[in-house]
N, C-alpha and C. Protein backbone atom coordinates (compact mmCIF):
# COMPACT_ATOMS: atom_id res chain seq x y z
N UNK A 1 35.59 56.09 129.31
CA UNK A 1 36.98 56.50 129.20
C UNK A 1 37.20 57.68 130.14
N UNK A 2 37.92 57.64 130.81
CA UNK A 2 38.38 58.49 131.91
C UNK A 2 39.36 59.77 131.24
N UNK A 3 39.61 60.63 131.75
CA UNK A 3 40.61 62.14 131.61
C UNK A 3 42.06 61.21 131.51
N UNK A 4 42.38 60.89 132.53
CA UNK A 4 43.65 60.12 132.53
C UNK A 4 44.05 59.52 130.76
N UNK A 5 43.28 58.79 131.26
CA UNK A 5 43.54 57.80 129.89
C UNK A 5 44.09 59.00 128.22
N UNK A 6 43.03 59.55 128.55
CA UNK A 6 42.91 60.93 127.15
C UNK A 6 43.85 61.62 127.43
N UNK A 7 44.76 61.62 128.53
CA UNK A 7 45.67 62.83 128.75
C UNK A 7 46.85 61.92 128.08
N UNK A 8 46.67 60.79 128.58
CA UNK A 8 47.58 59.70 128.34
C UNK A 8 47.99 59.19 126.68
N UNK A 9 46.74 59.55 125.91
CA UNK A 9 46.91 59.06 124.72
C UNK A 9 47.09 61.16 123.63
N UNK A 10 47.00 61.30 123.95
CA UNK A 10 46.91 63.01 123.78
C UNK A 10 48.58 62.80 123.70
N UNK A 11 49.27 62.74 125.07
CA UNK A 11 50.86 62.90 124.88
C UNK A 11 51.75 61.72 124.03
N UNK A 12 51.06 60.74 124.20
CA UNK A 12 51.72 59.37 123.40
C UNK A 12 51.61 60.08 122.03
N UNK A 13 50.70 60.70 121.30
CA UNK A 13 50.64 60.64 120.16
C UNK A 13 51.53 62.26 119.33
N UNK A 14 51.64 63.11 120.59
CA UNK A 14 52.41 64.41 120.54
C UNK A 14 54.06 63.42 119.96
N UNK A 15 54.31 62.94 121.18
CA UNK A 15 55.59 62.19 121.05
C UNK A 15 55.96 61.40 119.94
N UNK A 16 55.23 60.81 119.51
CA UNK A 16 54.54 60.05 117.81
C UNK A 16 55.38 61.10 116.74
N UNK A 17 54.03 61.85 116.88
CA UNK A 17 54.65 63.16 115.50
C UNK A 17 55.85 63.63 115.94
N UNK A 18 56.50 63.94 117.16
CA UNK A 18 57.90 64.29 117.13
C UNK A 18 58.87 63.33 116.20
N UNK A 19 58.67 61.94 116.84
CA UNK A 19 59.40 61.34 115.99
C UNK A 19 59.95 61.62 114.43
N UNK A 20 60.83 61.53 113.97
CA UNK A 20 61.58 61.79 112.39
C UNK A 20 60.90 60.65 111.80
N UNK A 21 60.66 61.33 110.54
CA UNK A 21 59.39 60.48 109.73
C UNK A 21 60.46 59.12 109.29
N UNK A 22 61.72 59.71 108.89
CA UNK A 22 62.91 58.78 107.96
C UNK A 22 64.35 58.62 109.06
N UNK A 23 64.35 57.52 109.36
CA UNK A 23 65.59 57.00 109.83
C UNK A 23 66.89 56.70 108.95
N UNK A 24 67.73 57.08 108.89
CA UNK A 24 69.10 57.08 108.11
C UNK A 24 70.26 56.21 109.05
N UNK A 25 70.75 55.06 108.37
CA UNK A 25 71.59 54.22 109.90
C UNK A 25 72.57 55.18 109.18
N UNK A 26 73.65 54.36 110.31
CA UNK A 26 74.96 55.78 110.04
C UNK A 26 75.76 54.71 109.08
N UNK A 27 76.61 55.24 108.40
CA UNK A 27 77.76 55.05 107.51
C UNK A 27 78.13 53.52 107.92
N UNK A 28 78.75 53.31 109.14
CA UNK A 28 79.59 52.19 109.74
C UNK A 28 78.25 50.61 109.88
N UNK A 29 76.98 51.22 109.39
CA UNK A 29 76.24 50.42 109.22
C UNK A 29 76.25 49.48 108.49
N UNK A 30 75.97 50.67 107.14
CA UNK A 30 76.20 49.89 105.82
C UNK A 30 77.48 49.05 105.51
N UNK A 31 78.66 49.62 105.99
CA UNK A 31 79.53 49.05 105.87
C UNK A 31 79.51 47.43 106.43
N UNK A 32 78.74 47.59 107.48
CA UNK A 32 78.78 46.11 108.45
C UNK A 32 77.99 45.20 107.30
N UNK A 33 76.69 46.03 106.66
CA UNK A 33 76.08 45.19 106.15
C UNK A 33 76.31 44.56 104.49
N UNK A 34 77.38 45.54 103.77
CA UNK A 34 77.91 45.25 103.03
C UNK A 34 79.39 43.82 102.99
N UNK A 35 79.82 43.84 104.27
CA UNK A 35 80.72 42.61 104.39
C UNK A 35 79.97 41.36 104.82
N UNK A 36 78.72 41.28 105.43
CA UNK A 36 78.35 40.44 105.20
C UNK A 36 77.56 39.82 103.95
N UNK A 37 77.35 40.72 102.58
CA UNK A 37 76.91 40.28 101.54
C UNK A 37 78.15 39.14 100.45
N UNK A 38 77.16 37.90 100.07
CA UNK A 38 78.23 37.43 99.15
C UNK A 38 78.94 38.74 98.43
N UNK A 39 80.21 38.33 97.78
CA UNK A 39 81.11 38.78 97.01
C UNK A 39 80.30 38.87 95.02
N UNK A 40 80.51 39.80 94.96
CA UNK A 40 79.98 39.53 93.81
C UNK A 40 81.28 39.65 92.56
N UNK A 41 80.57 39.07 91.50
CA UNK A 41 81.21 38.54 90.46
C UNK A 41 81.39 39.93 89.13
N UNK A 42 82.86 40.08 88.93
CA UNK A 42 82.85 40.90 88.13
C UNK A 42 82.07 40.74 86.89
N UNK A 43 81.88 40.11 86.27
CA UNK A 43 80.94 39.94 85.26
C UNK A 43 79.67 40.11 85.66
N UNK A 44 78.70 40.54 84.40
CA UNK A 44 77.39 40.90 84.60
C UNK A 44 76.47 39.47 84.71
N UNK A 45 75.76 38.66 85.39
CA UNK A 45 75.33 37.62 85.32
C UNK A 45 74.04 37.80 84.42
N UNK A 46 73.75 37.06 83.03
CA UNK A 46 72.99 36.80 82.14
C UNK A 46 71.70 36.75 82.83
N UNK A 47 70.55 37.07 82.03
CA UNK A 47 69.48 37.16 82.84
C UNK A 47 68.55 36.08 81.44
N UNK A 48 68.47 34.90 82.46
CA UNK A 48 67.60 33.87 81.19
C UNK A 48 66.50 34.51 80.97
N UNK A 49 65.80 34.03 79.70
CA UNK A 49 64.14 34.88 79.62
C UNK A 49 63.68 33.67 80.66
N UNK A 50 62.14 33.90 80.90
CA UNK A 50 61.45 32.65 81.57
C UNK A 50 60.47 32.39 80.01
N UNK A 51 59.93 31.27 80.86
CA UNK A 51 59.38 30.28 80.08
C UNK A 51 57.87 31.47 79.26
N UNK A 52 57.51 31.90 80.11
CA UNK A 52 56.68 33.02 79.78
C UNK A 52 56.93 33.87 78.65
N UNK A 53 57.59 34.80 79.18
CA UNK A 53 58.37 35.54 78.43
C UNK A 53 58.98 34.66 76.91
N UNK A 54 59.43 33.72 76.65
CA UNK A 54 59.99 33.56 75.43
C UNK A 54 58.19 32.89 74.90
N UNK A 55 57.46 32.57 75.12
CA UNK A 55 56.28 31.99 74.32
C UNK A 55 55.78 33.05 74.39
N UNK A 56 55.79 34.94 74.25
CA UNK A 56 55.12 36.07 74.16
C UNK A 56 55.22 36.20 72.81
N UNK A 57 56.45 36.24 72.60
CA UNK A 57 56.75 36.64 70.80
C UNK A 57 55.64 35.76 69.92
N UNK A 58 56.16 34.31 70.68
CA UNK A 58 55.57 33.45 69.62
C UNK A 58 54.01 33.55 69.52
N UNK A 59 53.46 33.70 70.80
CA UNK A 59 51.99 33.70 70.52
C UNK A 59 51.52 35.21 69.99
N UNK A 60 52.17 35.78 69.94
CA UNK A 60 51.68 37.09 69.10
C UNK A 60 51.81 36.72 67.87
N UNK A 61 52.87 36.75 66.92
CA UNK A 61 53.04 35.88 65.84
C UNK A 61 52.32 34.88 65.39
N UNK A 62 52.01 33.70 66.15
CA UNK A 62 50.73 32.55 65.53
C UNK A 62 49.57 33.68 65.36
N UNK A 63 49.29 34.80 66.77
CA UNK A 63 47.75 35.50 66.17
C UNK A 63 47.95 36.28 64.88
N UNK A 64 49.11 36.93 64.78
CA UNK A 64 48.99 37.61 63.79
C UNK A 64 48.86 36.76 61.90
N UNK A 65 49.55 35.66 62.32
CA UNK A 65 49.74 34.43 61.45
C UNK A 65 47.92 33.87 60.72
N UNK A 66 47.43 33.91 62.39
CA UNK A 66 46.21 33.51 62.23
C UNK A 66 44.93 34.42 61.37
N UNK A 67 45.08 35.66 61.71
CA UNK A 67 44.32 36.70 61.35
C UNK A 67 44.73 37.29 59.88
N UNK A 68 46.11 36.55 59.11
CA UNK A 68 46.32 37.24 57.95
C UNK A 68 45.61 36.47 56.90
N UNK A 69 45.37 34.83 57.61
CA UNK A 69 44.83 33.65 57.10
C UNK A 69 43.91 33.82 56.76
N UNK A 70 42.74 34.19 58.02
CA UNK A 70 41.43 34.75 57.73
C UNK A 70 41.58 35.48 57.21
N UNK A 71 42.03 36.82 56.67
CA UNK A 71 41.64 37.59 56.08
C UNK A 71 42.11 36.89 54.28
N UNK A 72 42.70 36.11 54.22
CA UNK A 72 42.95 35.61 52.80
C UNK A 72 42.13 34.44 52.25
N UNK A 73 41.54 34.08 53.33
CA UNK A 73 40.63 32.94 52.95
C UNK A 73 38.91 33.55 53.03
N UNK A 74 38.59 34.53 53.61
CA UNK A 74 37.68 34.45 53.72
C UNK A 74 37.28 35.64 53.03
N UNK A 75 36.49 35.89 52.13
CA UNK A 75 36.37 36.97 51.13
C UNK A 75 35.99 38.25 51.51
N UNK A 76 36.01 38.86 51.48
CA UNK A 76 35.43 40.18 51.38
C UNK A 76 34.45 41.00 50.56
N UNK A 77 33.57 41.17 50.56
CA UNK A 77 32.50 41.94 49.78
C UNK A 77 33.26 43.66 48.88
N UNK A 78 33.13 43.08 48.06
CA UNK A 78 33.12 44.68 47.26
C UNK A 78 32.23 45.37 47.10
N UNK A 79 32.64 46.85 47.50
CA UNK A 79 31.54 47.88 47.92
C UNK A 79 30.98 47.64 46.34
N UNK A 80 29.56 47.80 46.52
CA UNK A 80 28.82 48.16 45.15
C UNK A 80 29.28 49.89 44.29
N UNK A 81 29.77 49.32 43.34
CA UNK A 81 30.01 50.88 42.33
C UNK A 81 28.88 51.71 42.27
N UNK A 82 28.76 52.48 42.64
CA UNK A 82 27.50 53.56 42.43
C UNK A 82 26.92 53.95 41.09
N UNK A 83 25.73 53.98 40.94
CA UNK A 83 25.53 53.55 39.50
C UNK A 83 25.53 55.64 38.84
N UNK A 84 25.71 55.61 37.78
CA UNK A 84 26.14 56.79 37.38
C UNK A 84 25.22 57.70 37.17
N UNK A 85 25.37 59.01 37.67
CA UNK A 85 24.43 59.67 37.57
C UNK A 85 23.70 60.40 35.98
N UNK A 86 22.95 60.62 35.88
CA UNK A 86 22.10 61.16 34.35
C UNK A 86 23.34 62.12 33.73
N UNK A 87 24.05 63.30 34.22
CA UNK A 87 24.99 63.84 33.85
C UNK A 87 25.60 63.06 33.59
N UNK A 88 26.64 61.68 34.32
CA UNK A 88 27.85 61.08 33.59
C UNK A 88 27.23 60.60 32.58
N UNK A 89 26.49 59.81 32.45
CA UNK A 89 25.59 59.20 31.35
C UNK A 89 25.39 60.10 30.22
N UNK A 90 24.86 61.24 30.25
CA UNK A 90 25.35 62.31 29.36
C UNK A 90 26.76 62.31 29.01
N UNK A 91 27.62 62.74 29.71
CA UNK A 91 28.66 62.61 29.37
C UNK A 91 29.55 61.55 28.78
N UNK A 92 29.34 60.05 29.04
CA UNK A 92 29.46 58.99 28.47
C UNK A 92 28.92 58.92 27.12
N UNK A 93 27.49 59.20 26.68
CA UNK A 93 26.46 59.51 25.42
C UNK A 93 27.78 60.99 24.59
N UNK A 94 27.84 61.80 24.96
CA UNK A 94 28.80 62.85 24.35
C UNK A 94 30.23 62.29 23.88
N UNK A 95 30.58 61.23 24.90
CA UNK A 95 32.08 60.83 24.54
C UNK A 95 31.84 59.83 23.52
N UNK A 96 30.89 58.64 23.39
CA UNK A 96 30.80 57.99 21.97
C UNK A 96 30.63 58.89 21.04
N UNK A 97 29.47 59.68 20.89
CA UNK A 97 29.48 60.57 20.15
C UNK A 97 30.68 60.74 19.11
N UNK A 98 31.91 61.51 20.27
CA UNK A 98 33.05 61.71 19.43
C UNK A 98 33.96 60.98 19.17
N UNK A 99 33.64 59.39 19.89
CA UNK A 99 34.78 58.60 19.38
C UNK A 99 34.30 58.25 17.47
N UNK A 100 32.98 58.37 17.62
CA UNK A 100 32.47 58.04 15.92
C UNK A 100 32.87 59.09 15.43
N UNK A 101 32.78 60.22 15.44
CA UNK A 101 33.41 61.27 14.08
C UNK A 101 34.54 61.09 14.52
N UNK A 102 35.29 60.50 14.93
CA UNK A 102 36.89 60.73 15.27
C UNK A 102 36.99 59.39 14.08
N UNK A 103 35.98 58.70 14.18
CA UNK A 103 36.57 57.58 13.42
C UNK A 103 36.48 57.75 11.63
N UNK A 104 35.59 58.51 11.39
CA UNK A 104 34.87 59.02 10.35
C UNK A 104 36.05 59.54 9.36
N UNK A 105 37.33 60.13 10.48
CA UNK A 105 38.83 61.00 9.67
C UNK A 105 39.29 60.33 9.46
N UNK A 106 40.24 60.62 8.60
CA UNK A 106 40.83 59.65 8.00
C UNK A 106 42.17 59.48 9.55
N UNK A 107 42.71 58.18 9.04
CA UNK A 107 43.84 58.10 10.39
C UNK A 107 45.38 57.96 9.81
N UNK A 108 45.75 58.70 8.85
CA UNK A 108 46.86 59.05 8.33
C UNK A 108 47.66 60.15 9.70
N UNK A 109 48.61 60.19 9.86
CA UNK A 109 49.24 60.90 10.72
C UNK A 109 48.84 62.70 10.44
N UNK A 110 48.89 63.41 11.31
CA UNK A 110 48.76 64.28 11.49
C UNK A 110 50.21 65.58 11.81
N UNK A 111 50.03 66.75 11.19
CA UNK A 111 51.90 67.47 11.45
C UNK A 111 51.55 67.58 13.01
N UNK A 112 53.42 67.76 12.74
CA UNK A 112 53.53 67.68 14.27
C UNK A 112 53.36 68.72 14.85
N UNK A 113 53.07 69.97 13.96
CA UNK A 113 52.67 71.27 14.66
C UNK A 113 51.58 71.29 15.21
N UNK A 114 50.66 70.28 14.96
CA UNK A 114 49.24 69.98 14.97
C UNK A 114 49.16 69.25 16.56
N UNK A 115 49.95 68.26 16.87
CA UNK A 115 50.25 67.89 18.00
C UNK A 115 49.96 68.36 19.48
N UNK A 116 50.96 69.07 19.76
CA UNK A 116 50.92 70.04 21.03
C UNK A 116 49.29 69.99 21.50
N UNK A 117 48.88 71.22 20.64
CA UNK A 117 47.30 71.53 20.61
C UNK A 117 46.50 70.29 20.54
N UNK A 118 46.47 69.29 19.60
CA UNK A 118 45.69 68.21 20.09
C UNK A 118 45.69 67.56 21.23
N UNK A 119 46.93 67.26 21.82
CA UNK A 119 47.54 66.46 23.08
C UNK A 119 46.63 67.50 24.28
N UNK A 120 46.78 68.95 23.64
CA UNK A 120 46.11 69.16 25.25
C UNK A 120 44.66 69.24 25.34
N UNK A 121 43.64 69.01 24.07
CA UNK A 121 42.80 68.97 24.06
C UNK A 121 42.55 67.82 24.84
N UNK A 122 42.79 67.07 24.47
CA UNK A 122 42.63 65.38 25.54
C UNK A 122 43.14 65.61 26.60
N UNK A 123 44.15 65.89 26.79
CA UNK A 123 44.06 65.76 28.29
C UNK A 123 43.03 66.98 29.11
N UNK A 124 42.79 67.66 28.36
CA UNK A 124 41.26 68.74 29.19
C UNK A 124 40.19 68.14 29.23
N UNK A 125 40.14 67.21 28.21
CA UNK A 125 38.93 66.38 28.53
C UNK A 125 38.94 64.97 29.33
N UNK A 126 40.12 64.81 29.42
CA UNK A 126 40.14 63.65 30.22
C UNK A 126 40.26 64.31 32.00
N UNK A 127 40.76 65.81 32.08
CA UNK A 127 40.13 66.37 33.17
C UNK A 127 38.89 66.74 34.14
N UNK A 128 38.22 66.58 32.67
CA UNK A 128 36.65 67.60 32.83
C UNK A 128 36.06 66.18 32.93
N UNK A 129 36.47 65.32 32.56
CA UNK A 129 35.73 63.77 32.75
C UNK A 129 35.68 63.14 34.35
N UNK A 130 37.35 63.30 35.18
CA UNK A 130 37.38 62.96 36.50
C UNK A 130 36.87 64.21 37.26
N UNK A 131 36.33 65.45 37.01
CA UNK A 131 35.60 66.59 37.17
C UNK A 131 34.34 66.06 37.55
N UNK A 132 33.83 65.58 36.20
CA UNK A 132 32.68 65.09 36.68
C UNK A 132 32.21 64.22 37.27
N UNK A 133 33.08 63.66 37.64
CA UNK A 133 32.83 61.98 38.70
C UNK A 133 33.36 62.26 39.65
N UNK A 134 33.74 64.07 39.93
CA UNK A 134 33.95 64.21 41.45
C UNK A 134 32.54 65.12 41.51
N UNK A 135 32.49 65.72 40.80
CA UNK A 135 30.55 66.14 40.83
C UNK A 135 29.84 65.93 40.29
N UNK A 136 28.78 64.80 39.79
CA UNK A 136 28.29 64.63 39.01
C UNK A 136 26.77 65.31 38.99
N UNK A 137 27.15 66.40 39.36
CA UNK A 137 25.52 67.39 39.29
C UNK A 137 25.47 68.91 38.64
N UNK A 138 27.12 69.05 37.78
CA UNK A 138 27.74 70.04 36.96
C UNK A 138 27.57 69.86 36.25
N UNK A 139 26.60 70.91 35.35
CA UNK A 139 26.11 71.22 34.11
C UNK A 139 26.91 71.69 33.12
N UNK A 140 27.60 72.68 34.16
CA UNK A 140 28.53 73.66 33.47
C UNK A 140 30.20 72.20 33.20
N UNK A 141 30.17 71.48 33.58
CA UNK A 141 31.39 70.77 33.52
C UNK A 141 31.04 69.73 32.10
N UNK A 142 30.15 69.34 32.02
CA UNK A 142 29.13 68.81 30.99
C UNK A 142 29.30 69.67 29.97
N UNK A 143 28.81 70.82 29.83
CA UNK A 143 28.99 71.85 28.49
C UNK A 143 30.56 72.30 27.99
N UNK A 144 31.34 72.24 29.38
CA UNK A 144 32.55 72.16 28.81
C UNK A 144 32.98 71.15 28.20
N UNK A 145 33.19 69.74 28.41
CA UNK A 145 33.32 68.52 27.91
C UNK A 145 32.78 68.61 26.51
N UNK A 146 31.62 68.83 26.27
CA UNK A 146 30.95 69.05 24.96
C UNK A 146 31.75 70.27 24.37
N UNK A 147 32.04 71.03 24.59
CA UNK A 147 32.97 72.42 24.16
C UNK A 147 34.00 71.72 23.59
N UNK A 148 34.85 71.31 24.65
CA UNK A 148 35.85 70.35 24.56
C UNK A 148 36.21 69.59 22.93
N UNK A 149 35.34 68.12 22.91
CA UNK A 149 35.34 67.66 21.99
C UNK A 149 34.95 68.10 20.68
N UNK A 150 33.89 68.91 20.97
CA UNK A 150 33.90 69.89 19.54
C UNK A 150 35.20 70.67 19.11
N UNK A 151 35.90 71.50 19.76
CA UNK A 151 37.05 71.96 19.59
C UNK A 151 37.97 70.99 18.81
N UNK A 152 37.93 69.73 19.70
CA UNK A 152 39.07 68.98 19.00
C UNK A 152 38.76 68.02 17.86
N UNK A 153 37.41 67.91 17.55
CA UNK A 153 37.01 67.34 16.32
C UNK A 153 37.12 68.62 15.09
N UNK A 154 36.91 70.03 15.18
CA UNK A 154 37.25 71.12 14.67
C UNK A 154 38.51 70.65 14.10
N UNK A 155 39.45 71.15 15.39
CA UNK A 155 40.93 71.42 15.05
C UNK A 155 41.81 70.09 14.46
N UNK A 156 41.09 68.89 14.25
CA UNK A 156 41.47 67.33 13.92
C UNK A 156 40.88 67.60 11.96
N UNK A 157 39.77 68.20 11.92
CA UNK A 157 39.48 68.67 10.73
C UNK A 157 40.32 69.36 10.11
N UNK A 158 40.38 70.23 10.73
CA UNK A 158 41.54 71.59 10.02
C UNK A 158 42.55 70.86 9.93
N UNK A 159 43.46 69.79 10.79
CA UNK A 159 44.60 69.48 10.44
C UNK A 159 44.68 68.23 9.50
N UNK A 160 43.64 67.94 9.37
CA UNK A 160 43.24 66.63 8.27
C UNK A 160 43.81 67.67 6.70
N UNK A 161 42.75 68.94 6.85
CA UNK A 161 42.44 69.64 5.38
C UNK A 161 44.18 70.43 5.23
N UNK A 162 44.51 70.06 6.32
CA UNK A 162 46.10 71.48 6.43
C UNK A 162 47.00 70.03 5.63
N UNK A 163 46.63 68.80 6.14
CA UNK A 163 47.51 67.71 5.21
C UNK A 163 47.31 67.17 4.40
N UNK A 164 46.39 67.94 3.17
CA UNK A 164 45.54 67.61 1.80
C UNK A 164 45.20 65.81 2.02
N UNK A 165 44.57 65.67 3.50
CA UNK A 165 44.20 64.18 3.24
C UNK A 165 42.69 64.37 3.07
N UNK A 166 42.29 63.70 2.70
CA UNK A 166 40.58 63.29 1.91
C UNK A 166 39.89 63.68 3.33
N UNK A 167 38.62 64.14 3.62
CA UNK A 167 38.38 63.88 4.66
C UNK A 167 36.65 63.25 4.65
């Protein structure tokens, strides 16, 4: 390659980058090129779906159709219940316990002053029960439960003897 040549392509390419990156035609352009476009139609012309497009919905739908199937026909395994720990088991052993002396009273109605206080005994123990089956390694939740039902086999006594029934 000769000097010439390199001098030659050196200025071609100066002249290059001069050039304006964006050409803009003038006004009377567009105009030319706008009368030669068909006329268009005041109305908006409807745009059909294609053949594509309308079998999208549907084949999503058959899968989803398909997959609700399987899941209704074909079973599912249930997680195994965890077998209970020595505390609930205690605690289960404590709750027969008191369903037998509960049975032992007589079951004539009880005053209604007596009420209130019984009602919330049960429900403390029916607390201290989902207590313990959120920890079943609480001792101390265990001795309450036992607290518990003693209290309310107590206070089921007293209100037996407060309503001169036999006990």
């Amino acid at each position: 390659m000769n000097t010439h040549d390199h001098d030659h392509d050196t200025d071609l390419q100066a002249r290059l980058r001069a050039l304006p990156t964006e050409r803009v035609p003038p006004a009377h352009a567009w105009q030319q090129i706008a009368a030669q476009l068909p006329a268009r139609q005041a109305e908006r012309p409807t745009m059909l779906p294609t053949r594509r497009a309308r079998r999208w919905p549907l084949r999503v739908g058959l899968g989803l159709a398909a997959a609700l199937a399987v899941l209704m026909v074909v079973p599912t395994p249930t997680p195994p219940t965890p077998r209970p720990s020595p505390l609930q088991r205690q605690a289960d052993a404590i709750a027969a316990e008191y369903q037998q002396a509960m049975a032992t009273l007589p079951a004539a109605q009880i005053g209604a002053d007596w009420q209130p206080a019984l009602h919330e005994l049960d429900s403390s123990a029916t607390y201290i029960r989902a207590a313990i089956a959120e920890n079943p390694r609480s001792r101390y939740l265990l001795n309450q439960l036992q607290r518990t039902y003693a209290l309310r086999l107590e206070l089921t006594q007293q209100a037996v003897i407060a309503a001169g029934l036999p006990s």
